[in-house]
PDB file of N, CA and C in Angstrom:
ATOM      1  N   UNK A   1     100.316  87.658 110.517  1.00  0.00           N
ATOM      2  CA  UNK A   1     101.061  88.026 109.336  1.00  0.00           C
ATOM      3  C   UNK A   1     100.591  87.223 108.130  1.00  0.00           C
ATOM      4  N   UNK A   2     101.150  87.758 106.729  1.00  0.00           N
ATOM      5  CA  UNK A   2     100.602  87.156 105.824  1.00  0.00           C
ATOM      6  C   UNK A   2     101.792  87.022 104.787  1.00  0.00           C
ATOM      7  N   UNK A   3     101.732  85.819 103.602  1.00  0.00           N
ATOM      8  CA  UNK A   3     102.874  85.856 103.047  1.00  0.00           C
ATOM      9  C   UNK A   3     102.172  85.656 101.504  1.00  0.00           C
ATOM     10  N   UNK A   4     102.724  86.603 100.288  1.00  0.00           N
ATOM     11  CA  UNK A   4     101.933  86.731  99.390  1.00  0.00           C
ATOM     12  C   UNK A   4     103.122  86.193  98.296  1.00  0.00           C
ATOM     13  N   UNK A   5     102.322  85.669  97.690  1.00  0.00           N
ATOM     14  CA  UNK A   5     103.190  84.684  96.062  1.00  0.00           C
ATOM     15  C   UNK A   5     102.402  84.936  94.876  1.00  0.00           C
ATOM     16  N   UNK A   6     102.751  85.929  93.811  1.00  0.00           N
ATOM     17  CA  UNK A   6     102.273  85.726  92.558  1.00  0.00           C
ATOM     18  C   UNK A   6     102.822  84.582  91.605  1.00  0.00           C
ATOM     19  N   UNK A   7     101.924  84.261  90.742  1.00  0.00           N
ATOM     20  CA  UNK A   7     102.619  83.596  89.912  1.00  0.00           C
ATOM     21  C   UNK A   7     101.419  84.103  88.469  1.00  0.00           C
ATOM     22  N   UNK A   8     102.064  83.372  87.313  1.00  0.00           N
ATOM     23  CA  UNK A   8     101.119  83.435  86.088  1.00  0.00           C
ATOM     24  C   UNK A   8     101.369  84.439  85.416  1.00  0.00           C
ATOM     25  N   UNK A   9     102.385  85.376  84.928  1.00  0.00           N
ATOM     26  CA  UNK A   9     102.629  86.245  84.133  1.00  0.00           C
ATOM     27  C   UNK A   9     104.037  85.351  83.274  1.00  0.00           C
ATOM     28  N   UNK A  10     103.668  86.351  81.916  1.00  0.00           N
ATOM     29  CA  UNK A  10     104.524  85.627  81.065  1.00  0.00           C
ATOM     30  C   UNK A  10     104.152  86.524  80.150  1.00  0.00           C
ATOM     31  N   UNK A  11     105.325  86.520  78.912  1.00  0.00           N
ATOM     32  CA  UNK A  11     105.046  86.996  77.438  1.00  0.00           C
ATOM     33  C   UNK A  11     103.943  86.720  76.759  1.00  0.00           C
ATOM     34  N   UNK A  12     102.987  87.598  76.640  1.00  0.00           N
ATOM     35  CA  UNK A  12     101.940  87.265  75.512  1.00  0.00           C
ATOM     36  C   UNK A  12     102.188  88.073  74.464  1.00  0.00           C
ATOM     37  N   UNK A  13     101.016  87.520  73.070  1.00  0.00           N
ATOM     38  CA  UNK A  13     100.901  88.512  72.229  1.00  0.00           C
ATOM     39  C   UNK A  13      99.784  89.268  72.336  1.00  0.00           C
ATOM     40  N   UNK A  14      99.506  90.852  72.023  1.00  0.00           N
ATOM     41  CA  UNK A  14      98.694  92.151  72.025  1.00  0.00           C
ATOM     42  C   UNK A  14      97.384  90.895  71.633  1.00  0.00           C
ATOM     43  N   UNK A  15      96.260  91.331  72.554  1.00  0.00           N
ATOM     44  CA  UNK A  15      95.499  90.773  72.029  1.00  0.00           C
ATOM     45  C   UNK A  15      95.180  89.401  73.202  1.00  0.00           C
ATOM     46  N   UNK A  16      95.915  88.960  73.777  1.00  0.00           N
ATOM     47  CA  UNK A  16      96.028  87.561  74.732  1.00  0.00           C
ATOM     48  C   UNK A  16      95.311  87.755  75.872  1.00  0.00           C
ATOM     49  N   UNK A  17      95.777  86.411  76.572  1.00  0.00           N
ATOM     50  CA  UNK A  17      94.813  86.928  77.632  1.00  0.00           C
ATOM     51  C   UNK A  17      96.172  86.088  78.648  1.00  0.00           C
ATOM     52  N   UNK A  18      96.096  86.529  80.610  1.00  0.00           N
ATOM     53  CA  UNK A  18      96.414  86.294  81.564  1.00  0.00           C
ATOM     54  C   UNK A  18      95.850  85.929  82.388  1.00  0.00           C
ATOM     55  N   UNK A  19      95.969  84.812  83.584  1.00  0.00           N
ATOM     56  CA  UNK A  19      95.375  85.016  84.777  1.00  0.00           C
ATOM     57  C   UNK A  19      96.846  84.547  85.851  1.00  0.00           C
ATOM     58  N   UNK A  20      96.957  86.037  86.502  1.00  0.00           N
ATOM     59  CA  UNK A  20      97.269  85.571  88.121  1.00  0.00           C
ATOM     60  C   UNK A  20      97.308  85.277  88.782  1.00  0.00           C
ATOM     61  N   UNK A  21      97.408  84.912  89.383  1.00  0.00           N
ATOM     62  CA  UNK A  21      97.570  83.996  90.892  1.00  0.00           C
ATOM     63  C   UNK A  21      98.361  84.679  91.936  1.00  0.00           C
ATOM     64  N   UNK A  22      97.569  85.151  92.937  1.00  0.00           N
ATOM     65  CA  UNK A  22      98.014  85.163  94.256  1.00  0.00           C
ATOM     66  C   UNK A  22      98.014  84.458  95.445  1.00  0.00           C
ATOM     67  N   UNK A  23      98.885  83.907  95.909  1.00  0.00           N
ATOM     68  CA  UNK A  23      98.533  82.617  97.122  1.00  0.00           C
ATOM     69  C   UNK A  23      99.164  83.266  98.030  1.00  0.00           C
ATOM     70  N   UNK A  24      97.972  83.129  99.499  1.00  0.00           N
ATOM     71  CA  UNK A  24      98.219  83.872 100.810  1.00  0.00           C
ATOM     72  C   UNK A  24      98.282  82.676 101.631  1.00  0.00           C
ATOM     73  N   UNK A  25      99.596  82.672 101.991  1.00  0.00           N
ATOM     74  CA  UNK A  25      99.350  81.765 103.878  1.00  0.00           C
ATOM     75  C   UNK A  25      99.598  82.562 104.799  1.00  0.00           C
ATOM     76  N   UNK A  26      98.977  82.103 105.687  1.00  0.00           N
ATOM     77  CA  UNK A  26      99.140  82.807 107.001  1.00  0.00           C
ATOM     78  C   UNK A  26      97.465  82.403 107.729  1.00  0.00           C
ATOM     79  N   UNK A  27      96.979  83.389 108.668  1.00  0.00           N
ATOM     80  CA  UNK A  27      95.957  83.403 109.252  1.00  0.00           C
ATOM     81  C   UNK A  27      95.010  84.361 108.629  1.00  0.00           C
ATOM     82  N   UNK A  28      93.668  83.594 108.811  1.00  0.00           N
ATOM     83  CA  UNK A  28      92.272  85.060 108.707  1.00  0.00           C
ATOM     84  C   UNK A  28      92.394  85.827 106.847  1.00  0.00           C
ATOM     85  N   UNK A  29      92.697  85.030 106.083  1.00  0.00           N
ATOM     86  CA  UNK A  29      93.078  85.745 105.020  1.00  0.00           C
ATOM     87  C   UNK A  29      91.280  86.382 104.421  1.00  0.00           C
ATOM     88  N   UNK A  30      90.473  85.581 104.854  1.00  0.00           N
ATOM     89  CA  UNK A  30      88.987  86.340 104.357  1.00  0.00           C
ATOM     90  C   UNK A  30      88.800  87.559 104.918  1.00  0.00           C
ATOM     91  N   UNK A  31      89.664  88.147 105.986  1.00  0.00           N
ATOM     92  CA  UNK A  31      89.486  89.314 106.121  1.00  0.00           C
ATOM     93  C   UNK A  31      89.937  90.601 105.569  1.00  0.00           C
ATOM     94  N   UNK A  32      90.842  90.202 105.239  1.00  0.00           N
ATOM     95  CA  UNK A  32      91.781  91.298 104.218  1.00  0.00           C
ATOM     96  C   UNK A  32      91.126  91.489 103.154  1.00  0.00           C
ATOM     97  N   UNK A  33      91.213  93.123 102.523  1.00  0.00           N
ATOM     98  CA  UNK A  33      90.651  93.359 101.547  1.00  0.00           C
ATOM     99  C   UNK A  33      92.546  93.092 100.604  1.00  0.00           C
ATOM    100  N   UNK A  34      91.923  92.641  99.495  1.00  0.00           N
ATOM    101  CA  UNK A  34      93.370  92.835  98.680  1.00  0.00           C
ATOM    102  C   UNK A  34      92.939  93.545  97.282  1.00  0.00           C
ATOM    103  N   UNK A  35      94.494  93.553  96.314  1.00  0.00           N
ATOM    104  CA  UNK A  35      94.359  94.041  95.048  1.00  0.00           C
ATOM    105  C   UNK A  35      95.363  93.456  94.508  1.00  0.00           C
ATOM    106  N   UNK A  36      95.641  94.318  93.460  1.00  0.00           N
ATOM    107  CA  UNK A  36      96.419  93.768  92.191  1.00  0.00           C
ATOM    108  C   UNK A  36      97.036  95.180  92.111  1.00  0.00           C
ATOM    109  N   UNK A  37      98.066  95.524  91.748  1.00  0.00           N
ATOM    110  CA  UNK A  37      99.224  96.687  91.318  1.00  0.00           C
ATOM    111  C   UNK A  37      99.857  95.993  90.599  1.00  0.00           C
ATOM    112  N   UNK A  38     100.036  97.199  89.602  1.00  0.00           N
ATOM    113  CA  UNK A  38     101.168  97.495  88.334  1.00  0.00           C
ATOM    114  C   UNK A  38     102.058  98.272  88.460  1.00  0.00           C
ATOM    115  N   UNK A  39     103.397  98.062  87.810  1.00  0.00           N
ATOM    116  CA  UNK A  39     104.761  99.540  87.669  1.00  0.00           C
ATOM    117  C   UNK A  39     105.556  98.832  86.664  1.00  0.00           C
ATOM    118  N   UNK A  40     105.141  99.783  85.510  1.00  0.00           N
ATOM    119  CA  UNK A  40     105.823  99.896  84.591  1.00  0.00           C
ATOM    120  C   UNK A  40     107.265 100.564  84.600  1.00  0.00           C
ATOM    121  N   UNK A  41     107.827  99.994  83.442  1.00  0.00           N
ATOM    122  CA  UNK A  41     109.051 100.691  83.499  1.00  0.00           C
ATOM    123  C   UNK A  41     109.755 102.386  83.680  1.00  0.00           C
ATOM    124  N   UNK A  42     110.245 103.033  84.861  1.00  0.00           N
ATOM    125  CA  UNK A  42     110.166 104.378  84.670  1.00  0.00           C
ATOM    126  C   UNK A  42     108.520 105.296  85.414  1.00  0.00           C
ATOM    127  N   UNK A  43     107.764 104.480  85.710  1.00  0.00           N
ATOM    128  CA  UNK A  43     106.693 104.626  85.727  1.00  0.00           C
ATOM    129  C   UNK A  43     106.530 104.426  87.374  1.00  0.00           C
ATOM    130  N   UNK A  44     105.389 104.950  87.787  1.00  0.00           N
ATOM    131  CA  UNK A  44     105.106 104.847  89.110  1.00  0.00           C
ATOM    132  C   UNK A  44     103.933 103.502  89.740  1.00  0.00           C
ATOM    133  N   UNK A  45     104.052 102.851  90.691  1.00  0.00           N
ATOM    134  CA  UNK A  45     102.798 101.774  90.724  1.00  0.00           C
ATOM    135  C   UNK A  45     101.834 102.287  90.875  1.00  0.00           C
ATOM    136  N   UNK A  46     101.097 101.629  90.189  1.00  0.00           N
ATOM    137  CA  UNK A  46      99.246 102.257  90.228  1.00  0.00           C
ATOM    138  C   UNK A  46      98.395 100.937  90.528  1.00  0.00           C
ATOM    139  N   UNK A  47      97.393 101.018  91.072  1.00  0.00           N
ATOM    140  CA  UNK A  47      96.240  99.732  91.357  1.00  0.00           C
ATOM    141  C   UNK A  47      95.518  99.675  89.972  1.00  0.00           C
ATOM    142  N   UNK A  48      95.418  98.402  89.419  1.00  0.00           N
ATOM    143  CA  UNK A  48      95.025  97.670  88.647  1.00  0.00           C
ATOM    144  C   UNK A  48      93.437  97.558  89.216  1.00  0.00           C
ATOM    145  N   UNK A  49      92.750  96.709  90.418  1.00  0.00           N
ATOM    146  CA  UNK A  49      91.777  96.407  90.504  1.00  0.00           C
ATOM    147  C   UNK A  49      91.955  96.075  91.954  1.00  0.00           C
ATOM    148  N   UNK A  50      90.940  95.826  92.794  1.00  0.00           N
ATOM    149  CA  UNK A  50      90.604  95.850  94.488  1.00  0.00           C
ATOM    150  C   UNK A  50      89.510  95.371  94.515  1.00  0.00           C
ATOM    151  N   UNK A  51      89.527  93.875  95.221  1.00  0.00           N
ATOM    152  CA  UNK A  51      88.369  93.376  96.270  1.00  0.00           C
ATOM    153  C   UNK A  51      88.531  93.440  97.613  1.00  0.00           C
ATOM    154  N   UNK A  52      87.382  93.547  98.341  1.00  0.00           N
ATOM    155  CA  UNK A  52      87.142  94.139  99.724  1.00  0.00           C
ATOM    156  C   UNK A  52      86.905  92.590 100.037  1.00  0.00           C
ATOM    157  N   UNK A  53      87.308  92.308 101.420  1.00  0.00           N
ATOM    158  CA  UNK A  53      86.830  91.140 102.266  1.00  0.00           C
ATOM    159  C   UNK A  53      85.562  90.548 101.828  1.00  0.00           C
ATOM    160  N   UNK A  54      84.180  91.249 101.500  1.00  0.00           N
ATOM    161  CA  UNK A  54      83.201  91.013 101.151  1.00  0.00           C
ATOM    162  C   UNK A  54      83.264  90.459  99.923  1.00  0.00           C
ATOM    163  N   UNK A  55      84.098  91.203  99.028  1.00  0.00           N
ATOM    164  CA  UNK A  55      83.669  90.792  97.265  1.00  0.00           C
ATOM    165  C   UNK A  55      83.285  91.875  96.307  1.00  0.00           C
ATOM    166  N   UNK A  56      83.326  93.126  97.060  1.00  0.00           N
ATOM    167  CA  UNK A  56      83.651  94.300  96.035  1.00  0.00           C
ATOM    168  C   UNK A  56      84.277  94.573  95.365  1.00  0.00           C
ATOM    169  N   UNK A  57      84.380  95.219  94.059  1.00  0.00           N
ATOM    170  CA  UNK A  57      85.448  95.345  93.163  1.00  0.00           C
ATOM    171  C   UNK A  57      85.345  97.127  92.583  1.00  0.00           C
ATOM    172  N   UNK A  58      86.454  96.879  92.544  1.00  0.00           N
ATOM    173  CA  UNK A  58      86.984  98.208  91.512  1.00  0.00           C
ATOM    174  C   UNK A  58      88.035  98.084  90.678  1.00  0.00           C
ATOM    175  N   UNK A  59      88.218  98.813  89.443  1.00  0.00           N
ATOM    176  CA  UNK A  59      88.821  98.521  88.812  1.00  0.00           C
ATOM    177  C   UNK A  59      89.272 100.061  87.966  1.00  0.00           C
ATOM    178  N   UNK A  60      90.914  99.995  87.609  1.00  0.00           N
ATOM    179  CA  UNK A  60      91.271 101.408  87.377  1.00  0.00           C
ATOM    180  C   UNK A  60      90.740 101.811  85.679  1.00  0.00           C
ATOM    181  N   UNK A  61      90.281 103.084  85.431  1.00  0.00           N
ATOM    182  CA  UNK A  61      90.046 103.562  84.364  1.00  0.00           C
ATOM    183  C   UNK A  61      90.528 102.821  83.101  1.00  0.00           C
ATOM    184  N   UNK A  62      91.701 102.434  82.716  1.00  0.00           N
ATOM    185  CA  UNK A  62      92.381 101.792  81.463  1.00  0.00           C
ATOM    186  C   UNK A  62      91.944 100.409  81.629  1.00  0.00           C
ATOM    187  N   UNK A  63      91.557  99.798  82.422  1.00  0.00           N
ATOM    188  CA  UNK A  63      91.069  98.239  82.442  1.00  0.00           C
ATOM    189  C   UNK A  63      89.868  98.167  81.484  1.00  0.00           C
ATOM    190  N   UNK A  64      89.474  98.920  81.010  1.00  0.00           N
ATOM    191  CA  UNK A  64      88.042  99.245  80.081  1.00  0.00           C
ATOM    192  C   UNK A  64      87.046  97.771  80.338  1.00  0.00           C
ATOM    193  N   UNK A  65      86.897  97.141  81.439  1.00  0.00           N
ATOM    194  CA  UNK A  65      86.354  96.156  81.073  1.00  0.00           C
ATOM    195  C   UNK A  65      86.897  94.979  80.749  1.00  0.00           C
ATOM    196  N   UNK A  66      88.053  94.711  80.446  1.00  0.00           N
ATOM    197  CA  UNK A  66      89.050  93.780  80.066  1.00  0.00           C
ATOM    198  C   UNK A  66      89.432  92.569  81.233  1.00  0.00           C
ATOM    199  N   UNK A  67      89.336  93.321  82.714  1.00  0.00           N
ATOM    200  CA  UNK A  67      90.010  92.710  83.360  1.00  0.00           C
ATOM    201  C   UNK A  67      88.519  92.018  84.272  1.00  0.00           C
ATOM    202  N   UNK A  68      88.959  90.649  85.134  1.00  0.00           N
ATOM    203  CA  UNK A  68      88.289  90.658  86.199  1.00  0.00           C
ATOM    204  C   UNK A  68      89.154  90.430  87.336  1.00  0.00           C
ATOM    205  N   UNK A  69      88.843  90.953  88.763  1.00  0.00           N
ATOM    206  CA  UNK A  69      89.464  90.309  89.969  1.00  0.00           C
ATOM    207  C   UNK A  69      88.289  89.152  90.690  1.00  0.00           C
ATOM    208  N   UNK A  70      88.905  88.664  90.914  1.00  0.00           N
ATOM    209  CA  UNK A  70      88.207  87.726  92.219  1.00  0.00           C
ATOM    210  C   UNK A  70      89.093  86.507  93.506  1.00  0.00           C
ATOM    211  N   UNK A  71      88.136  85.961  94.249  1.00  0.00           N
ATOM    212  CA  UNK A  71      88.774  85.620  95.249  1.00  0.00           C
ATOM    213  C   UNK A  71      88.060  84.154  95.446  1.00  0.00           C
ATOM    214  N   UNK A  72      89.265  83.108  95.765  1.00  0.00           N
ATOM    215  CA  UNK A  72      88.462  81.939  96.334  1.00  0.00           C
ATOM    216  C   UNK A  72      89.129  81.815  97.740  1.00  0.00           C
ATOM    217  N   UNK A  73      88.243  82.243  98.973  1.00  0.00           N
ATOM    218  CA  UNK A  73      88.724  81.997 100.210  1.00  0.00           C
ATOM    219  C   UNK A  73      88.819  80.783 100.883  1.00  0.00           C
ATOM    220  N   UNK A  74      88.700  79.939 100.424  1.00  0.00           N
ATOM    221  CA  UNK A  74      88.852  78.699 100.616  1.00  0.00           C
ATOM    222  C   UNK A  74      89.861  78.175 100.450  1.00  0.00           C
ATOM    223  N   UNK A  75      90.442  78.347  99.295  1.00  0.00           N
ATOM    224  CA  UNK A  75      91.689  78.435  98.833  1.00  0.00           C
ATOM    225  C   UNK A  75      92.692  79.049  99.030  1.00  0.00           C
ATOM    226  N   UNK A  76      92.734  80.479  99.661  1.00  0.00           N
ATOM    227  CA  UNK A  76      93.574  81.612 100.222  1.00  0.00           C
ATOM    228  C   UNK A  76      94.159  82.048  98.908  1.00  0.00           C
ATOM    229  N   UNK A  77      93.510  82.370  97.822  1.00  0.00           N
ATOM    230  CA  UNK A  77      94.344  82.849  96.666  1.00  0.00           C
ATOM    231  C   UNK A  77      92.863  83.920  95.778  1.00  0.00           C
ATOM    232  N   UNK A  78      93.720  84.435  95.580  1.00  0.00           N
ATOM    233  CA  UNK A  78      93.138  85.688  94.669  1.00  0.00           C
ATOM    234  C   UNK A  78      94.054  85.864  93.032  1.00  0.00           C
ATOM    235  N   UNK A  79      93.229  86.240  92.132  1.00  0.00           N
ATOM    236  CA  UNK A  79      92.759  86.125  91.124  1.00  0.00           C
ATOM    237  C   UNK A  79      93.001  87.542  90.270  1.00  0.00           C
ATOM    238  N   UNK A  80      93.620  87.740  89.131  1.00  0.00           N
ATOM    239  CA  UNK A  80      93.305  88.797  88.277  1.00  0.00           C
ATOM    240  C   UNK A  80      93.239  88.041  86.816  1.00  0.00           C
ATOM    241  N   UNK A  81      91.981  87.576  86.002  1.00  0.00           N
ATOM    242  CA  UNK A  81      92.165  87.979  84.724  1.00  0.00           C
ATOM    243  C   UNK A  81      92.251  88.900  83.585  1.00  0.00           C
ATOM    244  N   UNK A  82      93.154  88.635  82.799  1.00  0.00           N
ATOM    245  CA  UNK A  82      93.238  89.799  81.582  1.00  0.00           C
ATOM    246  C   UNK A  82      93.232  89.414  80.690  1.00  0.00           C
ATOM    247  N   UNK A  83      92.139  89.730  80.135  1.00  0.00           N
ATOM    248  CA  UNK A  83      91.989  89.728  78.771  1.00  0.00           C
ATOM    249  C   UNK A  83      92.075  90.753  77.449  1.00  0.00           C
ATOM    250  N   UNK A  84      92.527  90.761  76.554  1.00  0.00           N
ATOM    251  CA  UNK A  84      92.489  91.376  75.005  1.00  0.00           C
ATOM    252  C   UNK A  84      93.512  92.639  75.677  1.00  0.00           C
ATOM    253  N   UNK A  85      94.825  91.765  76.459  1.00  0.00           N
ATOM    254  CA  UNK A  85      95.849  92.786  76.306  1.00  0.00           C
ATOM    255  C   UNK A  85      96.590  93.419  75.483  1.00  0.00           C
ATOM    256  N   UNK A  86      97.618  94.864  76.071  1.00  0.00           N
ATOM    257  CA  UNK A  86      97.966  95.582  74.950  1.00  0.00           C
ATOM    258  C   UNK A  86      99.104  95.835  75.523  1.00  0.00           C
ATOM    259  N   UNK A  87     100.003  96.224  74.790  1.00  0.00           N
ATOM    260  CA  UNK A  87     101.628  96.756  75.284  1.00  0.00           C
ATOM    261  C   UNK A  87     101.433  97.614  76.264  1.00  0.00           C
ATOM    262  N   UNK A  88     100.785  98.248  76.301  1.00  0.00           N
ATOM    263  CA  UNK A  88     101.198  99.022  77.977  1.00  0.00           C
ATOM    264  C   UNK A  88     100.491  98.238  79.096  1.00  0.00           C
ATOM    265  N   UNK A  89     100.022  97.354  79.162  1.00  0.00           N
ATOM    266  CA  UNK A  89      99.779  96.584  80.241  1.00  0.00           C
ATOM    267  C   UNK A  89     101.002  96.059  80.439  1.00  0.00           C
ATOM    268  N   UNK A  90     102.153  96.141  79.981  1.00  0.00           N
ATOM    269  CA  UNK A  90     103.444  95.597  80.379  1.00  0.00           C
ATOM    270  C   UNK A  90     103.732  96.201  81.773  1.00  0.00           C
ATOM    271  N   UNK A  91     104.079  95.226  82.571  1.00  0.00           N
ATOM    272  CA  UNK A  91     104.728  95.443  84.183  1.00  0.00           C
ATOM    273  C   UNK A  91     105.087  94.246  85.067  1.00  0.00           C
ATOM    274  N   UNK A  92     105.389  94.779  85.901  1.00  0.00           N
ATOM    275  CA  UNK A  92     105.374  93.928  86.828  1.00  0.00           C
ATOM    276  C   UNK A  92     104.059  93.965  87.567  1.00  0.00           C
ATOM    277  N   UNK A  93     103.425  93.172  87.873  1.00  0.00           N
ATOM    278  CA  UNK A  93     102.037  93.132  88.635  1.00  0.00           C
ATOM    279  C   UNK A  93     102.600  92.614  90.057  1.00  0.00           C
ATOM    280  N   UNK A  94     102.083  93.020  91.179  1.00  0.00           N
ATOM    281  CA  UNK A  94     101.783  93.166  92.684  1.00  0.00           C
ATOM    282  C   UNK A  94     101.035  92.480  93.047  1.00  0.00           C
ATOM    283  N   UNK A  95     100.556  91.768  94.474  1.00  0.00           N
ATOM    284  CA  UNK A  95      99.272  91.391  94.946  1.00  0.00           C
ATOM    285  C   UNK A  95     100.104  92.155  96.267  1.00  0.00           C
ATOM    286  N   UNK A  96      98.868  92.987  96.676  1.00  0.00           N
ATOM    287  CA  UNK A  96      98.528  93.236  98.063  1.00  0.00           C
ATOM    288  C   UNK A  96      97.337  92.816  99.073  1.00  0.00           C
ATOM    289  N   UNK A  97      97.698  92.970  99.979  1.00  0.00           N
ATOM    290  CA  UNK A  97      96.785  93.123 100.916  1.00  0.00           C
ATOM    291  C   UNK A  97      96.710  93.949 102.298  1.00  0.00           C
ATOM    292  N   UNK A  98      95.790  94.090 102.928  1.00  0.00           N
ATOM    293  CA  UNK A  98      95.835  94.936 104.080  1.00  0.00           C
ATOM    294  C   UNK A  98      94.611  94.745 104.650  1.00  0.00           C
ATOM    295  N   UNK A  99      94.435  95.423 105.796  1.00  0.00           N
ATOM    296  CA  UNK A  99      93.230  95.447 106.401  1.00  0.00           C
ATOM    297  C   UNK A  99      92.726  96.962 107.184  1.00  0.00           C
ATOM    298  N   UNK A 100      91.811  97.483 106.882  1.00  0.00           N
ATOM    299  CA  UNK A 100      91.479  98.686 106.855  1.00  0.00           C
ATOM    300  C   UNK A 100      91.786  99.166 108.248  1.00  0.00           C
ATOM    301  N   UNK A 101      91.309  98.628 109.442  1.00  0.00           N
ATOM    302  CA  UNK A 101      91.698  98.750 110.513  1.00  0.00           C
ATOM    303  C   UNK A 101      93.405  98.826 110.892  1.00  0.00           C
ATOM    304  N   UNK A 102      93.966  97.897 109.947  1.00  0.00           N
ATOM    305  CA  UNK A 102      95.184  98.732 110.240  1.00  0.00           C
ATOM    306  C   UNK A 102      96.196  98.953 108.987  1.00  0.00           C
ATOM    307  N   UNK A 103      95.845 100.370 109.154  1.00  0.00           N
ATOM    308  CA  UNK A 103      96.448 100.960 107.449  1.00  0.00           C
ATOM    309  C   UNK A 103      97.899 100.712 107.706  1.00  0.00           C
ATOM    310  N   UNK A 104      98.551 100.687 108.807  1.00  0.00           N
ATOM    311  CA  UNK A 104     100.408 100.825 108.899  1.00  0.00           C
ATOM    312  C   UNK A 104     100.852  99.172 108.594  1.00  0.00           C
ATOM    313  N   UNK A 105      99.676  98.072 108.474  1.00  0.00           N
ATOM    314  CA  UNK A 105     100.552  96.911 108.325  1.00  0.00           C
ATOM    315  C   UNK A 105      99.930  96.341 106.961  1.00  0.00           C
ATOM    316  N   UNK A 106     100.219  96.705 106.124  1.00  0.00           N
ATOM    317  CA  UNK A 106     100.105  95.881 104.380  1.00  0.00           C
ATOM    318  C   UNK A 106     101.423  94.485 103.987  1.00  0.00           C
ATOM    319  N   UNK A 107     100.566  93.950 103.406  1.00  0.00           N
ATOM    320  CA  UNK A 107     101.703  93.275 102.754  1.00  0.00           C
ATOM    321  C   UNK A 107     101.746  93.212 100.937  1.00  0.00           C
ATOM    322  N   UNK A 108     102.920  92.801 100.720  1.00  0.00           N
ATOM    323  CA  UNK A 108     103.098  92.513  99.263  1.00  0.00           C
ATOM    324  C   UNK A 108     103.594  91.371  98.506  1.00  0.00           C
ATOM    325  N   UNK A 109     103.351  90.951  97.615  1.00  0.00           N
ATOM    326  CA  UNK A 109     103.880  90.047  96.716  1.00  0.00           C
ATOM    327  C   UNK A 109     105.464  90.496  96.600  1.00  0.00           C
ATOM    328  N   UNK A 110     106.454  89.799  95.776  1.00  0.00           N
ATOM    329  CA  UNK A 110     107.459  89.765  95.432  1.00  0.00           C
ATOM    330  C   UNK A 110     107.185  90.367  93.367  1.00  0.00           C
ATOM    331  N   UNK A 111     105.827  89.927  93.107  1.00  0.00           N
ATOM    332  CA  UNK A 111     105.613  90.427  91.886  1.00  0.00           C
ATOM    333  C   UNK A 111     105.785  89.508  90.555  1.00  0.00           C
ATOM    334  N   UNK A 112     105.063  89.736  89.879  1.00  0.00           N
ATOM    335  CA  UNK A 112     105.452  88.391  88.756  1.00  0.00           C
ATOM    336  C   UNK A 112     105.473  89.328  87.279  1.00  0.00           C
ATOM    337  N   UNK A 113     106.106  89.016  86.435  1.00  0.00           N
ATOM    338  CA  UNK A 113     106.297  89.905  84.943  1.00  0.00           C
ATOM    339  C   UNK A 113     105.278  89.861  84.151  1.00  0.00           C
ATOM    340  N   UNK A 114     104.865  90.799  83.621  1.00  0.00           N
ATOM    341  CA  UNK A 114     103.821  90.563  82.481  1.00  0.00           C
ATOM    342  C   UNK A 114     104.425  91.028  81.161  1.00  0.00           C
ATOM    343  N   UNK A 115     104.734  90.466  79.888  1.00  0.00           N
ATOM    344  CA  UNK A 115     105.354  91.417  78.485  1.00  0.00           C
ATOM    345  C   UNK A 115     104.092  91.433  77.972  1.00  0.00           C
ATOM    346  N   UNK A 116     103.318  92.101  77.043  1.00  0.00           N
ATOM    347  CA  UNK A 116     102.557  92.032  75.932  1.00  0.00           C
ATOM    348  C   UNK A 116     103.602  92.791  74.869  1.00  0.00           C
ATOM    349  N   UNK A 117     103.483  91.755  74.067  1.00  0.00           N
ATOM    350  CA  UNK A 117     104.258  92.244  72.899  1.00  0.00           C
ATOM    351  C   UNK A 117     104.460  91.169  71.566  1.00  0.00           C
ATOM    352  N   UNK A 118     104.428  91.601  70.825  1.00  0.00           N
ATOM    353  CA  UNK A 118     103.822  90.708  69.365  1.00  0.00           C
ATOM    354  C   UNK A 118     105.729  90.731  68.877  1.00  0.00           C
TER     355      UNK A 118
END
């Protein structure tokens, strides 16, 4: 099992920048591929960005480049920066994880706030 903790969101102004923090304890965390999710208010959660066990990334259409994910496995914590945010990046942000082999057991963060707003 795995136990996921965001931290690092807070009020910025349009224009600012963020970095997240996800901290995993548990076992084997270099194996899990994880991500980052958003849900806005009224709004449905959508993935922000995804690294694979390896160090692949993806990242959703509106991130234009703005964002990076990454991972220090050494550390058991994963990573989203944001930079030159804008009011609709407002949400609550997610850290997940899972492991492909078994799609029925994911876990999640509790979630940390993000405002952009001047």
């Amino acid at each position: 099992q795995l136990q996921l903790v965001e931290s690092g969101g807070d009020l910025v102004q349009p224009g600012g920048s963020l970095r997240l923090s996800c901290a995993a304890s548990g076992s084997a965390f270099s194996m899990y591929d994880m991500g980052w999710y958003r849900q806005a208010p009224g709004k449905e959660r959508e993935v922000v960005a995804r690294i694979t066990n390896v160090g692949s990334t993806d990242y959703a259409e509106f991130v234009e480049g703005r964002f990076g994910i990454f991972r220090d496995n050494a550390q058991n914590t994963m990573f989203l920066q944001m930079n030159r945010l804008r009011p609709e990046d407002t949400g609550v942000y997610y850290c997940n994880a899972h492991l492909r082999a078994r799609p029925a057991s994911e876990y999640w963060g509790q979630g940390t706030q993000v405002t952009v707003s001047s």
